[in-house]
Each structure stands twice: as C-alpha cells, then as structure tokens.
N, C-alpha and C. Protein backbone atom coordinates (compact mmCIF):
# COMPACT_ATOMS: atom_id res chain seq x y z
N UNK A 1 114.77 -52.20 39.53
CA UNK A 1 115.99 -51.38 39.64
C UNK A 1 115.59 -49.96 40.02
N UNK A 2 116.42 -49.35 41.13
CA UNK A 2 116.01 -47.64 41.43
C UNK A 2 117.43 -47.21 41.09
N UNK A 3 116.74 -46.24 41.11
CA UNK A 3 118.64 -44.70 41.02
C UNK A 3 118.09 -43.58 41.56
N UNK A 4 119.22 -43.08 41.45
CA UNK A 4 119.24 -41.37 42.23
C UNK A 4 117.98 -41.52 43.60
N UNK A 5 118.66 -42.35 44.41
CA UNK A 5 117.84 -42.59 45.83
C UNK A 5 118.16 -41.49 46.46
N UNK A 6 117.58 -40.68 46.79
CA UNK A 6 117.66 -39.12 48.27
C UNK A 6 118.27 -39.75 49.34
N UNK A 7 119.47 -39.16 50.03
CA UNK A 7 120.27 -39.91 51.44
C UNK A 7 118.85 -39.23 52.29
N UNK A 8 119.33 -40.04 53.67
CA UNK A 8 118.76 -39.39 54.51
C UNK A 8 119.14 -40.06 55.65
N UNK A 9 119.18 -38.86 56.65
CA UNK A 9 120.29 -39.13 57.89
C UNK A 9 120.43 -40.34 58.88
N UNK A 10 118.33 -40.73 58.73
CA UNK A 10 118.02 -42.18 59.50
C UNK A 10 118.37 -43.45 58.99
N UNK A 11 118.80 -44.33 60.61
CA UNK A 11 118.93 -45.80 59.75
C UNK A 11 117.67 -46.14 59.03
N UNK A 12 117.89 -46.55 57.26
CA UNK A 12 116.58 -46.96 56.76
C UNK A 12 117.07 -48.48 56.66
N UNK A 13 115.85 -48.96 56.19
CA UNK A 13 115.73 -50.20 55.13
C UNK A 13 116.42 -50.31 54.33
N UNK A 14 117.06 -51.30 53.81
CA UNK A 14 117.61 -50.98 52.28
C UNK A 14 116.44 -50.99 51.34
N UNK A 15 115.47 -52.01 51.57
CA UNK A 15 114.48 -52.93 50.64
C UNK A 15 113.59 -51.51 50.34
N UNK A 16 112.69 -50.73 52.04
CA UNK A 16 111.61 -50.21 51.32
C UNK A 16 112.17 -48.71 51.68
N UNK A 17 113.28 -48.36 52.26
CA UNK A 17 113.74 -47.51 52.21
C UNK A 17 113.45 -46.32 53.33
N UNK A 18 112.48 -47.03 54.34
CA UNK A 18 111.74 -46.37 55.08
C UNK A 18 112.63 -46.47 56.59
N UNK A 19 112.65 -45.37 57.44
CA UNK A 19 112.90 -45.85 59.09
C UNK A 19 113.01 -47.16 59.18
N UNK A 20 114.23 -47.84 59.85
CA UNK A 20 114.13 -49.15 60.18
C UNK A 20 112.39 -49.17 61.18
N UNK A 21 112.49 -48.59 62.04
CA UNK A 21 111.18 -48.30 63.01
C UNK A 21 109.94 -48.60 62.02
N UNK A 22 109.60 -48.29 61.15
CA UNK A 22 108.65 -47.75 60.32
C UNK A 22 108.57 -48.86 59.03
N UNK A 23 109.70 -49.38 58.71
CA UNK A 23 109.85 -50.52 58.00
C UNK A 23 108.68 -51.01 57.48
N UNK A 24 108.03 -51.18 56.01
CA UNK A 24 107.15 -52.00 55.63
C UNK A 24 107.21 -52.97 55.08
N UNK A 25 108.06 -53.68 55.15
CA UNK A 25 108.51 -54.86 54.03
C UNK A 25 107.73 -55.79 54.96
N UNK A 26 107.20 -56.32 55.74
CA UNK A 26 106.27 -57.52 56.23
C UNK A 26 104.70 -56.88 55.55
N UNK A 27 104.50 -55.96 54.85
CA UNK A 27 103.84 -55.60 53.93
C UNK A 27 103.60 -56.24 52.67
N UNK A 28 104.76 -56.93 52.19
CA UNK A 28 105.12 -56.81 50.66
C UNK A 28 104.49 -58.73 50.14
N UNK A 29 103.93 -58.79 49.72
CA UNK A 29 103.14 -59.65 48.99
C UNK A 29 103.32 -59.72 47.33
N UNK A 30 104.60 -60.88 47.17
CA UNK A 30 105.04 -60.98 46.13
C UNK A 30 103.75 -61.79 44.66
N UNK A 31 103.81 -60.66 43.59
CA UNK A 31 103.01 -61.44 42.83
C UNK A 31 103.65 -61.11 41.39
N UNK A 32 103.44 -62.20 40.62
CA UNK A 32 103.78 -62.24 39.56
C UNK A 32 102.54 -61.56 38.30
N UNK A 33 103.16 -60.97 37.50
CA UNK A 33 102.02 -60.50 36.14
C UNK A 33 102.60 -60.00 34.98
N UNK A 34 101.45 -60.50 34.18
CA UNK A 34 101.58 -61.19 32.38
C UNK A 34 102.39 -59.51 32.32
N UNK A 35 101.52 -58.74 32.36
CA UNK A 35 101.96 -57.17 32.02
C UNK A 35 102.97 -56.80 32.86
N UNK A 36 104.26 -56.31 32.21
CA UNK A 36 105.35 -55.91 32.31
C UNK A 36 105.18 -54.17 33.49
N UNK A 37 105.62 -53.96 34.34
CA UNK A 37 105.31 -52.81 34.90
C UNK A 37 106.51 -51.60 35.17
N UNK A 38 106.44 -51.08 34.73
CA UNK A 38 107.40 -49.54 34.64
C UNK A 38 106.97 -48.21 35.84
N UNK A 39 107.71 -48.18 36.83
CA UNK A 39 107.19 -47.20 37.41
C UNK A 39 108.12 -45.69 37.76
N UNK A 40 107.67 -44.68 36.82
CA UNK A 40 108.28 -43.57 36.72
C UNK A 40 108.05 -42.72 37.83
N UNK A 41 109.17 -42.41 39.10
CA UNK A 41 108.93 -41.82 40.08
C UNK A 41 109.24 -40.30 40.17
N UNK A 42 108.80 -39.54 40.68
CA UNK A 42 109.29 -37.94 40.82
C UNK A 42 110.13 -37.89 41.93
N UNK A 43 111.25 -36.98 42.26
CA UNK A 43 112.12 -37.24 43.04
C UNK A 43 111.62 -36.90 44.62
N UNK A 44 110.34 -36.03 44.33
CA UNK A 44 109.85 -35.64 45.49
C UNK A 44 108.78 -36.86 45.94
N UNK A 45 108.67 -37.73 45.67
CA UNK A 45 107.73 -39.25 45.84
C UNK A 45 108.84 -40.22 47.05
N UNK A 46 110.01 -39.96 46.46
CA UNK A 46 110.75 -40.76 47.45
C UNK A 46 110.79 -41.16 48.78
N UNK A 47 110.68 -39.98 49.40
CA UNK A 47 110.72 -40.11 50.69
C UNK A 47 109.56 -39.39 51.31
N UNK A 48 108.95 -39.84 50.69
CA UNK A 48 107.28 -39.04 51.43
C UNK A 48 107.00 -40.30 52.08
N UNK A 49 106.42 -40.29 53.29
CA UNK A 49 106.08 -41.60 53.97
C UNK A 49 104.90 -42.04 53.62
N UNK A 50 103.82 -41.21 52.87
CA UNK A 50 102.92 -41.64 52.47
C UNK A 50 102.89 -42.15 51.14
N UNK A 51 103.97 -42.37 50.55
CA UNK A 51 103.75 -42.81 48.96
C UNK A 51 103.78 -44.24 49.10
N UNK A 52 103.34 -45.21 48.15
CA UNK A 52 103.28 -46.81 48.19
C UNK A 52 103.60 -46.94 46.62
N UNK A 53 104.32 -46.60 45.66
CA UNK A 53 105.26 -46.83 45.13
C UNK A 53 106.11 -48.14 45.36
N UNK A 54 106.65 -47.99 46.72
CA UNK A 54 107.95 -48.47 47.13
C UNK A 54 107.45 -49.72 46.87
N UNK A 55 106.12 -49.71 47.67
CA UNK A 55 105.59 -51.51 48.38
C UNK A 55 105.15 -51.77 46.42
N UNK A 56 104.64 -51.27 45.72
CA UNK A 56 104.10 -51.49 44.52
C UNK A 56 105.16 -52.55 44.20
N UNK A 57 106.27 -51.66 43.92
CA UNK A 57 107.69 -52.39 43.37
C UNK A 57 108.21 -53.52 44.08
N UNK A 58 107.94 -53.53 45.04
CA UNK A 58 108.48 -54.63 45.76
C UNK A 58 107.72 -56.11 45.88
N UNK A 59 106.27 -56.02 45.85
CA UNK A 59 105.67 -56.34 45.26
C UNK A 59 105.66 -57.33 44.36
N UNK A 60 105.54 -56.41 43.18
CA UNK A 60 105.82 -57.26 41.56
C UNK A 60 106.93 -57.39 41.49
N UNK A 61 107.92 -58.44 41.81
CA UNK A 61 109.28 -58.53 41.83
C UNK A 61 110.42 -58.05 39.93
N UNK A 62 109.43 -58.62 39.01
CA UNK A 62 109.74 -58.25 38.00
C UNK A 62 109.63 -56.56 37.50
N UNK A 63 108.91 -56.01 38.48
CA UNK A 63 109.03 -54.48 37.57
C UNK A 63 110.10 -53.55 37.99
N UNK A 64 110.03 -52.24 37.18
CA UNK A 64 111.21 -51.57 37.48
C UNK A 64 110.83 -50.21 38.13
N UNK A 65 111.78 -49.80 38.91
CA UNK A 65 111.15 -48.28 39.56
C UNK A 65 112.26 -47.11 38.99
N UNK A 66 112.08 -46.19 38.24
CA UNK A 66 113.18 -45.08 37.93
C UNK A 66 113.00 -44.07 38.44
N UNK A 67 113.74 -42.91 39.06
CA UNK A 67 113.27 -41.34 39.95
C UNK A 67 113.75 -40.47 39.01
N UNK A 68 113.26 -39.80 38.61
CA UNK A 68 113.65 -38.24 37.91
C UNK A 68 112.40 -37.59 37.89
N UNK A 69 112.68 -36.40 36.89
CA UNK A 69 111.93 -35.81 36.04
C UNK A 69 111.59 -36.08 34.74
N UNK A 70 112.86 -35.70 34.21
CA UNK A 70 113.34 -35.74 32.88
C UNK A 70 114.34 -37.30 33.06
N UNK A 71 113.76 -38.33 31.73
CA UNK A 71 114.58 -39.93 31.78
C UNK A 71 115.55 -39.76 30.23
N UNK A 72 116.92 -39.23 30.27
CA UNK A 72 117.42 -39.14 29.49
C UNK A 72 116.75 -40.76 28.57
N UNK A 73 117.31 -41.96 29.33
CA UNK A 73 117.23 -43.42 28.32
C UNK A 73 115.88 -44.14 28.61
N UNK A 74 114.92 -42.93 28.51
CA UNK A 74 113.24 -43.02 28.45
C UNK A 74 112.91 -44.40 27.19
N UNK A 75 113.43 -44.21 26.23
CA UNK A 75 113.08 -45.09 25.27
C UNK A 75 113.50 -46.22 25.46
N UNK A 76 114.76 -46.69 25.82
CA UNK A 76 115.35 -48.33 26.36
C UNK A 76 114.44 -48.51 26.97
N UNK A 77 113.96 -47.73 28.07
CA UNK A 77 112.90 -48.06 29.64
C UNK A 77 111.47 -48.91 28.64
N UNK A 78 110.91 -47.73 27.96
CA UNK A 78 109.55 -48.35 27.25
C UNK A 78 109.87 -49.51 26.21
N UNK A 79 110.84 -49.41 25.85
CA UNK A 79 110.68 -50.60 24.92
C UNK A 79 111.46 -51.64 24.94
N UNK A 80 112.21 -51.76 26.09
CA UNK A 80 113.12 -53.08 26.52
C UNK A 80 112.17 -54.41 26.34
N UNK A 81 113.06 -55.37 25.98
CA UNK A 81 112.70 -56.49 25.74
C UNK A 81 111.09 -56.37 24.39
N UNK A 82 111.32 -55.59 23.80
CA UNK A 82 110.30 -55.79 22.63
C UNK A 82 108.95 -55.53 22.90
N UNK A 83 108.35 -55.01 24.39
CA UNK A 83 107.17 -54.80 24.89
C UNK A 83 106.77 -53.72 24.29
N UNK A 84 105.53 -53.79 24.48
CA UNK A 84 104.63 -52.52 24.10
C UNK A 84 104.15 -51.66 24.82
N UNK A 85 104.32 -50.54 25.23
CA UNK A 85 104.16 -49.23 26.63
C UNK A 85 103.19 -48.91 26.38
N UNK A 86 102.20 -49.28 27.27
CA UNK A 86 101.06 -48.19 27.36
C UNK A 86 100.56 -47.21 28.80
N UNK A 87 100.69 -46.20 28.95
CA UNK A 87 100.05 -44.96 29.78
C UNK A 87 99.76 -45.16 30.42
N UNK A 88 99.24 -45.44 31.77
CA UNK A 88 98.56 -45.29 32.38
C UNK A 88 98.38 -43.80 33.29
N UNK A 89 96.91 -43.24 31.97
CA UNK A 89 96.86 -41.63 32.82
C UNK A 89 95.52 -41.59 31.64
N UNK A 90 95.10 -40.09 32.24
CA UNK A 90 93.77 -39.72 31.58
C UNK A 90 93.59 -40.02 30.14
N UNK A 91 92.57 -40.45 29.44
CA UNK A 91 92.94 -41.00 27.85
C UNK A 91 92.59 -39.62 26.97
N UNK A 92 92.91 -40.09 25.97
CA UNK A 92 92.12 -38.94 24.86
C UNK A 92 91.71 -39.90 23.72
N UNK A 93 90.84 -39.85 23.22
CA UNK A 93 90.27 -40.29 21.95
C UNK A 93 91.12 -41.35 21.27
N UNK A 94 92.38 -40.57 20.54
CA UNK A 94 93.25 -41.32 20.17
C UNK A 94 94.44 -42.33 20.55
N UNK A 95 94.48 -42.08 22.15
CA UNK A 95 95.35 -42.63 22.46
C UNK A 95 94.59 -43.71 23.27
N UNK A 96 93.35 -43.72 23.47
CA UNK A 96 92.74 -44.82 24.37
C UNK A 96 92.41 -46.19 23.01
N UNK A 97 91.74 -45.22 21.84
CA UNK A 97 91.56 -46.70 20.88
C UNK A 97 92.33 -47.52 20.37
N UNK A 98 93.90 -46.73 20.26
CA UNK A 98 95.35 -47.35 20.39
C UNK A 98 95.39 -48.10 21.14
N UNK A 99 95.04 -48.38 22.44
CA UNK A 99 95.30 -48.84 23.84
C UNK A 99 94.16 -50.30 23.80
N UNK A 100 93.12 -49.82 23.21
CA UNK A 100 92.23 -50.20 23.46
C UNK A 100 92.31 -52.25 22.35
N UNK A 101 93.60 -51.48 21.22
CA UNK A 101 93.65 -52.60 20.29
C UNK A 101 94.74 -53.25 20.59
N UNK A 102 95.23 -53.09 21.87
CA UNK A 102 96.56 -53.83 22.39
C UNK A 102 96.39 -54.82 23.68
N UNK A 103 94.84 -54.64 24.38
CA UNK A 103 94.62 -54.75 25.55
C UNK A 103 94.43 -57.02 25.52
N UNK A 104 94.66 -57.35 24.33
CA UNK A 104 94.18 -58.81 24.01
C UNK A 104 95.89 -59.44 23.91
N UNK A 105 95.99 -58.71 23.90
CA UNK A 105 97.73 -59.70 24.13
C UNK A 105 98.45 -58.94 25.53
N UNK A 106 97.97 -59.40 26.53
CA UNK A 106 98.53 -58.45 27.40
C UNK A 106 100.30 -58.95 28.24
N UNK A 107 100.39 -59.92 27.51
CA UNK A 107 102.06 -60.89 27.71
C UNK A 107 102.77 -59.57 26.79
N UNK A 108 102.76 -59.21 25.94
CA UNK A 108 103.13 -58.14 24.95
C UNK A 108 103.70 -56.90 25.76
N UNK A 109 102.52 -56.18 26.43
CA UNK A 109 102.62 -55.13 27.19
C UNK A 109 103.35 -54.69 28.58
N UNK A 110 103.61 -53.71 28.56
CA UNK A 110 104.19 -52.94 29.60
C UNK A 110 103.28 -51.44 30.36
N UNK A 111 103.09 -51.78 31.41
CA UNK A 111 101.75 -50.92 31.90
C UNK A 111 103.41 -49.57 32.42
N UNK A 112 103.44 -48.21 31.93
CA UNK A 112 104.16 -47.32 32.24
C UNK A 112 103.22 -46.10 33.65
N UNK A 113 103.24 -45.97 34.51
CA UNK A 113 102.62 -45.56 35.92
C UNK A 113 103.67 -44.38 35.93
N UNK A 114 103.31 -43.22 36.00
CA UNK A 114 104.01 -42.08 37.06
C UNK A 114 103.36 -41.90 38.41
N UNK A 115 104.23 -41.75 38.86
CA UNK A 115 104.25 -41.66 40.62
C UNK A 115 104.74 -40.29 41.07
N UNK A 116 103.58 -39.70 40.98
CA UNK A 116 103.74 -37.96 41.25
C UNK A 116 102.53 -37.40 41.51
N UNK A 117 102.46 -35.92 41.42
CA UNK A 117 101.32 -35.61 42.39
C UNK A 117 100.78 -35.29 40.39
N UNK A 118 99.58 -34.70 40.87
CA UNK A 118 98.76 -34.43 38.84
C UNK A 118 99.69 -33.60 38.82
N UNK A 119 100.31 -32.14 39.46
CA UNK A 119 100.45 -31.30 38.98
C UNK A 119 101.83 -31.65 38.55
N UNK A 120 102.71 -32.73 38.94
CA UNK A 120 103.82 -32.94 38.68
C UNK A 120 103.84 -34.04 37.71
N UNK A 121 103.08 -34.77 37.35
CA UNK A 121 103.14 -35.82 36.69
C UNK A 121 102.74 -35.51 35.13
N UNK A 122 101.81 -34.30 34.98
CA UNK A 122 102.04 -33.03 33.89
C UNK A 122 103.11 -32.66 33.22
N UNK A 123 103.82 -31.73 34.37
CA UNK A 123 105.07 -31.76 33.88
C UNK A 123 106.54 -33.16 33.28
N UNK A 124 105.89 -34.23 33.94
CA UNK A 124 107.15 -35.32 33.32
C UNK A 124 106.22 -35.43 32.29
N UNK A 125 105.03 -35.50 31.86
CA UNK A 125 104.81 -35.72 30.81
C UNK A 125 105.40 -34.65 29.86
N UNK A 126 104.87 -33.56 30.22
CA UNK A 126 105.21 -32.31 29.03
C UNK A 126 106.92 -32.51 28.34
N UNK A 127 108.13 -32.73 30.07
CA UNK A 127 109.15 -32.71 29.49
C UNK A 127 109.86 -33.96 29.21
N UNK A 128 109.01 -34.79 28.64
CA UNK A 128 109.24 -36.57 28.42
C UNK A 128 108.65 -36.46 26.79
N UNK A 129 109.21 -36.41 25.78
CA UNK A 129 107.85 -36.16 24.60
C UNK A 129 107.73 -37.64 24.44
N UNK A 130 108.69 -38.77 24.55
CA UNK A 130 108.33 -40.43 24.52
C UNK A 130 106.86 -40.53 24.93
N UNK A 131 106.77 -39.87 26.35
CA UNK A 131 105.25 -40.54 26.88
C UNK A 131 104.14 -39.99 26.45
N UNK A 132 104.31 -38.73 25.43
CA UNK A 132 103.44 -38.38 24.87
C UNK A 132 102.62 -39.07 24.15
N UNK A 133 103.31 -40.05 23.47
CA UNK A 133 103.40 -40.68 21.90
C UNK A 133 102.63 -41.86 22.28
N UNK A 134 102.91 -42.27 23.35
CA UNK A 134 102.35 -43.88 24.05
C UNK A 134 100.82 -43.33 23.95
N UNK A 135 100.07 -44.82 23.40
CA UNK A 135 98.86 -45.30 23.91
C UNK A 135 98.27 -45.05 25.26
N UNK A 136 97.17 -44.56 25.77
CA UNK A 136 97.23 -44.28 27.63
C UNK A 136 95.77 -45.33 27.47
N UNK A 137 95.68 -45.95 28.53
CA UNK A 137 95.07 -46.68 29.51
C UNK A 137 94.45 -45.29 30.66
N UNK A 138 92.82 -45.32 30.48
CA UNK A 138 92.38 -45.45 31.33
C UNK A 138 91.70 -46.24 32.33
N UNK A 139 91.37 -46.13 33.80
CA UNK A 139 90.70 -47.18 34.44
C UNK A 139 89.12 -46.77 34.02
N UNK A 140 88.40 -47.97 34.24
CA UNK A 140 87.07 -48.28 34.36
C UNK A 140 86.05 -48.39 35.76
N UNK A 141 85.16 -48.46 35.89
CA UNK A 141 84.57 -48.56 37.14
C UNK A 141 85.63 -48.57 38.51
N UNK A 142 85.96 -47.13 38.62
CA UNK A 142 86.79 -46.89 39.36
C UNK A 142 85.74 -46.90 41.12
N UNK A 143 86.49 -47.77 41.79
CA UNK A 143 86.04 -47.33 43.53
C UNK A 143 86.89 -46.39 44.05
N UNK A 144 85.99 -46.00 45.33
CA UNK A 144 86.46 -45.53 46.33
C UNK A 144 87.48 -45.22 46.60
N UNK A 145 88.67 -44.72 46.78
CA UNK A 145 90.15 -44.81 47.32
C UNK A 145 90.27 -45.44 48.73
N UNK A 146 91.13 -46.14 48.96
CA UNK A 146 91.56 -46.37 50.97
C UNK A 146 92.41 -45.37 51.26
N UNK A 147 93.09 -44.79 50.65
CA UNK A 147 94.41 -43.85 50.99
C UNK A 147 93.73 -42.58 51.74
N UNK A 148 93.53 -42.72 52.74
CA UNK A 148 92.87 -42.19 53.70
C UNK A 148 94.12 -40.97 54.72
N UNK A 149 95.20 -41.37 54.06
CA UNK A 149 96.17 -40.96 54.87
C UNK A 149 96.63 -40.10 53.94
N UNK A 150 96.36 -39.72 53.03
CA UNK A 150 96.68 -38.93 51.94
C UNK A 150 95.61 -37.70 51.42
N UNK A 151 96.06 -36.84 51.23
CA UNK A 151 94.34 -35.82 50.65
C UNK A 151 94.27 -36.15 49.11
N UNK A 152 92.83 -35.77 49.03
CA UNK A 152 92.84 -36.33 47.48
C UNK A 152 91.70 -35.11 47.37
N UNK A 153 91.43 -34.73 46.36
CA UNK A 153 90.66 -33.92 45.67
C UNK A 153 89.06 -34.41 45.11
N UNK A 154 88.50 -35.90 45.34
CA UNK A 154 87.88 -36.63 44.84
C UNK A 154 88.40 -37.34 45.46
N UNK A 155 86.86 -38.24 45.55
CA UNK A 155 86.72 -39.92 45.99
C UNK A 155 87.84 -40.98 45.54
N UNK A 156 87.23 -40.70 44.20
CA UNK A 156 87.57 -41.47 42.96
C UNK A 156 89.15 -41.15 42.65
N UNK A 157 90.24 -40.77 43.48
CA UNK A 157 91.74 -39.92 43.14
C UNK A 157 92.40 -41.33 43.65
N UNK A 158 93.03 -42.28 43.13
CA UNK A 158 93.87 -43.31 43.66
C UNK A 158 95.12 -43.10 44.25
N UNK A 159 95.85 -43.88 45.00
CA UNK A 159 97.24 -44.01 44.86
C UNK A 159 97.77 -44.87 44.00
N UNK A 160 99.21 -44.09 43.43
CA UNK A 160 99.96 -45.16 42.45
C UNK A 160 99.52 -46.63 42.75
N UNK A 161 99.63 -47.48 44.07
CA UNK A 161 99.61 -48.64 44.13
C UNK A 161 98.05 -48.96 43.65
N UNK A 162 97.04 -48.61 44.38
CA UNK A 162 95.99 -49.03 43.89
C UNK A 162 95.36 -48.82 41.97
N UNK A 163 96.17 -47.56 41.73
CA UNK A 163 95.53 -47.64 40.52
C UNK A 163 96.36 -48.70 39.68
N UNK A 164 97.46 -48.96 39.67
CA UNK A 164 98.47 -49.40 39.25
C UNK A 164 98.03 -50.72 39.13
N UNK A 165 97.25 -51.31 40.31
CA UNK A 165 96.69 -52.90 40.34
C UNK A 165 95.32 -52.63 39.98
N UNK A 166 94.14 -51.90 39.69
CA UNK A 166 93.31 -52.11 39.14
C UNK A 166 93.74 -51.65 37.48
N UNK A 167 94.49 -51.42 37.20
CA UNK A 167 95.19 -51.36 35.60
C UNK A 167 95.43 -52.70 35.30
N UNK A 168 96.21 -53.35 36.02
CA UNK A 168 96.95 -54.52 35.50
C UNK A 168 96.00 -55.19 35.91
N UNK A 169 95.16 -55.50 36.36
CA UNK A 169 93.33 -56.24 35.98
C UNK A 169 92.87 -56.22 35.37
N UNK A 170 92.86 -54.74 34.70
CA UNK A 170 91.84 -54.40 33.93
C UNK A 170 92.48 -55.22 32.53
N UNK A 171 94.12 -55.14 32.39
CA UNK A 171 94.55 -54.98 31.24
C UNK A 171 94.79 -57.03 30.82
N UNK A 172 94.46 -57.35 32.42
CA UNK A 172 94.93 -59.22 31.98
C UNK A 172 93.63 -59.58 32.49
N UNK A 173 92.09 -58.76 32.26
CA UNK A 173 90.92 -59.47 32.58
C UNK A 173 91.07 -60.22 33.53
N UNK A 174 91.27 -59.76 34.87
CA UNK A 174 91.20 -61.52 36.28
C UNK A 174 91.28 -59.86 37.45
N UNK A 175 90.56 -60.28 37.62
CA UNK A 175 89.82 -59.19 38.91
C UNK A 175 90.66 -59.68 40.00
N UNK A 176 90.73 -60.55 40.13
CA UNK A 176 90.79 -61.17 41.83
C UNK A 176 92.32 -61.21 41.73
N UNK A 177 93.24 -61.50 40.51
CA UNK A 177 94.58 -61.67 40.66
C UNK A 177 95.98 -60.68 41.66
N UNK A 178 94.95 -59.17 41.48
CA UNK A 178 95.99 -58.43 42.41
C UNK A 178 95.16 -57.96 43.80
N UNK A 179 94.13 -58.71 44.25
CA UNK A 179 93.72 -58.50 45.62
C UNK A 179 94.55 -58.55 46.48
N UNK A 180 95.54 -59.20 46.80
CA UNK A 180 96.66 -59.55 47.50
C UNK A 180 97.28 -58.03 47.61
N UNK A 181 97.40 -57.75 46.79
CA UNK A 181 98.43 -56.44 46.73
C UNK A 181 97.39 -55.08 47.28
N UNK A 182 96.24 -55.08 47.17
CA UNK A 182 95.19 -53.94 47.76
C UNK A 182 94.96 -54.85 49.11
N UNK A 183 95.29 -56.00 49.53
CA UNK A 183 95.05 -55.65 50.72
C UNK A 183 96.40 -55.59 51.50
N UNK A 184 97.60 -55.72 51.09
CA UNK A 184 98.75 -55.54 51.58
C UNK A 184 98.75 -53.76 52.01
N UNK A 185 98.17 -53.09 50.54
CA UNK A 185 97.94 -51.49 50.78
C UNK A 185 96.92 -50.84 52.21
N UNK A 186 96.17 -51.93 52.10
CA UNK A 186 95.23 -51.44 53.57
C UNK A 186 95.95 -51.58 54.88
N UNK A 187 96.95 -52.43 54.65
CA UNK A 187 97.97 -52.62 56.25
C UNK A 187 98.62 -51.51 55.80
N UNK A 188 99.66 -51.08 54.58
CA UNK A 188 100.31 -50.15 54.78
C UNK A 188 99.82 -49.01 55.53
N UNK A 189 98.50 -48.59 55.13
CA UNK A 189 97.66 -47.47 55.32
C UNK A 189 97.31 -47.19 56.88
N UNK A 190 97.14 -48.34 57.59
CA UNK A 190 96.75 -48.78 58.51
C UNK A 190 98.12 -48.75 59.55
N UNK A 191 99.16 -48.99 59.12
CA UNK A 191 100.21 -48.53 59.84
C UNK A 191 100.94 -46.86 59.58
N UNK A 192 101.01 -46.83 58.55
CA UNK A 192 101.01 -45.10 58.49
C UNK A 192 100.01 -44.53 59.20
N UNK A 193 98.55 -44.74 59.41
CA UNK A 193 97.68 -43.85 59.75
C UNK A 193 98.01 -43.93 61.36
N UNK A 194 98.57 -45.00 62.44
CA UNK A 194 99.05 -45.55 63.57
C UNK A 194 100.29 -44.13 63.59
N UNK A 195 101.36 -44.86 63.18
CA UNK A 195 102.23 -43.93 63.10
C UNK A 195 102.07 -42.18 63.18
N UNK A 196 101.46 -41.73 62.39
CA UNK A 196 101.14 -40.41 62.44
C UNK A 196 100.74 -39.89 63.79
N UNK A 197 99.38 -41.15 63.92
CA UNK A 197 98.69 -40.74 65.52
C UNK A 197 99.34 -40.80 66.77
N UNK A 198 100.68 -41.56 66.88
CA UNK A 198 101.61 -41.25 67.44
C UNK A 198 102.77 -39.93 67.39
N UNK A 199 102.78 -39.75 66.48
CA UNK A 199 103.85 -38.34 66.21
C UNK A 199 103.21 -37.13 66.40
N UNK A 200 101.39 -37.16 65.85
CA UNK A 200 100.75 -36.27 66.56
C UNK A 200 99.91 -36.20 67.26
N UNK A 201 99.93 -36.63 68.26
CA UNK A 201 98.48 -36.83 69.29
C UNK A 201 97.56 -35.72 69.29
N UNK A 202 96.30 -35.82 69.42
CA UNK A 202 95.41 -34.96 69.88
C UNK A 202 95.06 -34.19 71.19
C-alpha cells in the first residue's frame, strides 16, 4: 500500500510510477519472504529516478511502502498482524543484542527499511520516537554497492533495495533466496545509467 504519491505532469505508470517511456516494471521479479517488510519512504525518494524503493515493493508483493516524514499510525504499521519490527539501520549495543535474540524465528518478524538519504533518514528517526525503541539490524559482510548511478560516500553505502535484500538473508539465513531481486537491481541500474546517457550526452 502507498499514500501521499507527488502528481506529476508526465504520463506515468501506475505500478512503478515512473515515465511510461522509462517504465520499470519488466524489472520486477516477484518473490515471496518469511520476514514481513515495511518500507518507510521520505517524500523526497518518490520521484527521484534513481531510487529502487519502488521496484523493492513491487517485488515482494506482500510488503508495504508508506511516504512521509512524520507516520502519525507508526505503531499499527510496526506491529500489525502481531509481528515483531526490527530496524534496519546502524546498531548500538543495545539494540543489536535485542535484534540479535529475535533473528531465529524470522516468520515472527518485520524487517522496518527507511528510504531516505542518512541525513534525512536521521531526522524520521529523531521525529518518529516508535523507531527509536525498535531493535536495529545491522548488515554483515557487506559488498561492494552496484548503484553506480547514484553517489555514495563509501564503497560499502547501499541502496534501499540492495540493503533491504541482503537484510532479509541475513535475517532468514538462505543467501541465494533474494538473488533474483539484486539482479533485477542491476537491469534497473543498467537502464537508468542508458537513460541518463541519453539526456546527457558527452
């Protein structure tokens, strides 16, 4: 489910919301997983052509995508259907060994993802105190990024989609289960990076 979608003047997609032209839904590689997925978007994520959010959600047919800042009915979101929310963002001590004693029932859980830049995804934390409180998940033997079409500050800086699927690996032990979905991300990437080189030639 999305809300508060940004208009915008071009014919889009309904599905990924993008330029009919530009369209990624022959992208989208439906997969199912044990862990429940929540993806908290910033309103400025929407319509950036480089975000993969969209394809994430579309994706895992069962998860949910919300846009704000501030989620007035933040708490229904984390704890619908009796699941257990855990973070996915930098850990601290206490909130990773929390995390860390939940990671064996992972049918239980709900992996919660913001989809924002750090400096904004700070702030939904700061003005969210729910996500304070949650358990956080960090990743492990993190690779390389592909998001090549994006600047990152570090190697090691993911996009929502990729970190999002090496989480939900990490968190249902099966490595190979969301390959499908990182390599659906390398076509996205691969057609954005096309696209661009058309709009700006050298």
């Amino acid at each position: 489910m999305t809300s508060s979608l940004l208009p915008s003047r071009r014919a889009t997609c309904a599905a990924c919301l993008r330029a009919q032209s530009a369209c990624i839904c022959h992208w989208v590689r439906p997969l199912s997983s044990r862990v429940d997925l929540l993806i908290l978007q910033h309103p400025l994520e929407v319509r950036n052509a480089k975000n993969s959010a969209r394809l994430l959600h579309l994706c895992l047919p069962g998860s949910r995508l919300e846009v704000g800042e501030v989620f007035p009915d933040l708490h229904a979101l984390l704890y619908a259907d009796g699941r257990v929310p855990v973070l996915l963002y930098p850990e601290t001590p206490r909130g990773s060994a929390r995390a860390a004693d939940l990671m064996t029932q992972p049918d239980r859980l709900r992996l919660v993802v913001l989809d924002a830049t750090w400096r904004k995804s700070r702030k939904m934390l700061h003005v969210n105190p729910d996500l304070q409180r949650l358990p956080r998940l960090a990743l492990h033997d993190v690779p390389a990024s592909a998001y090549r079409i994006r600047k990152a500050h570090a190697p090691h800086q993911l996009s929502t989609l990729e970190a999002a699927a090496l989480a939900l690996a990490q968190m249902e032990g099966d490595a190979d289960r969301y390959r499908p979905l990182l390599q659906a991300f390398d076509g996205f990437v691969q057609q954005q990076a096309a696209l661009f080189s058309r709009l700006n030639p050298s």
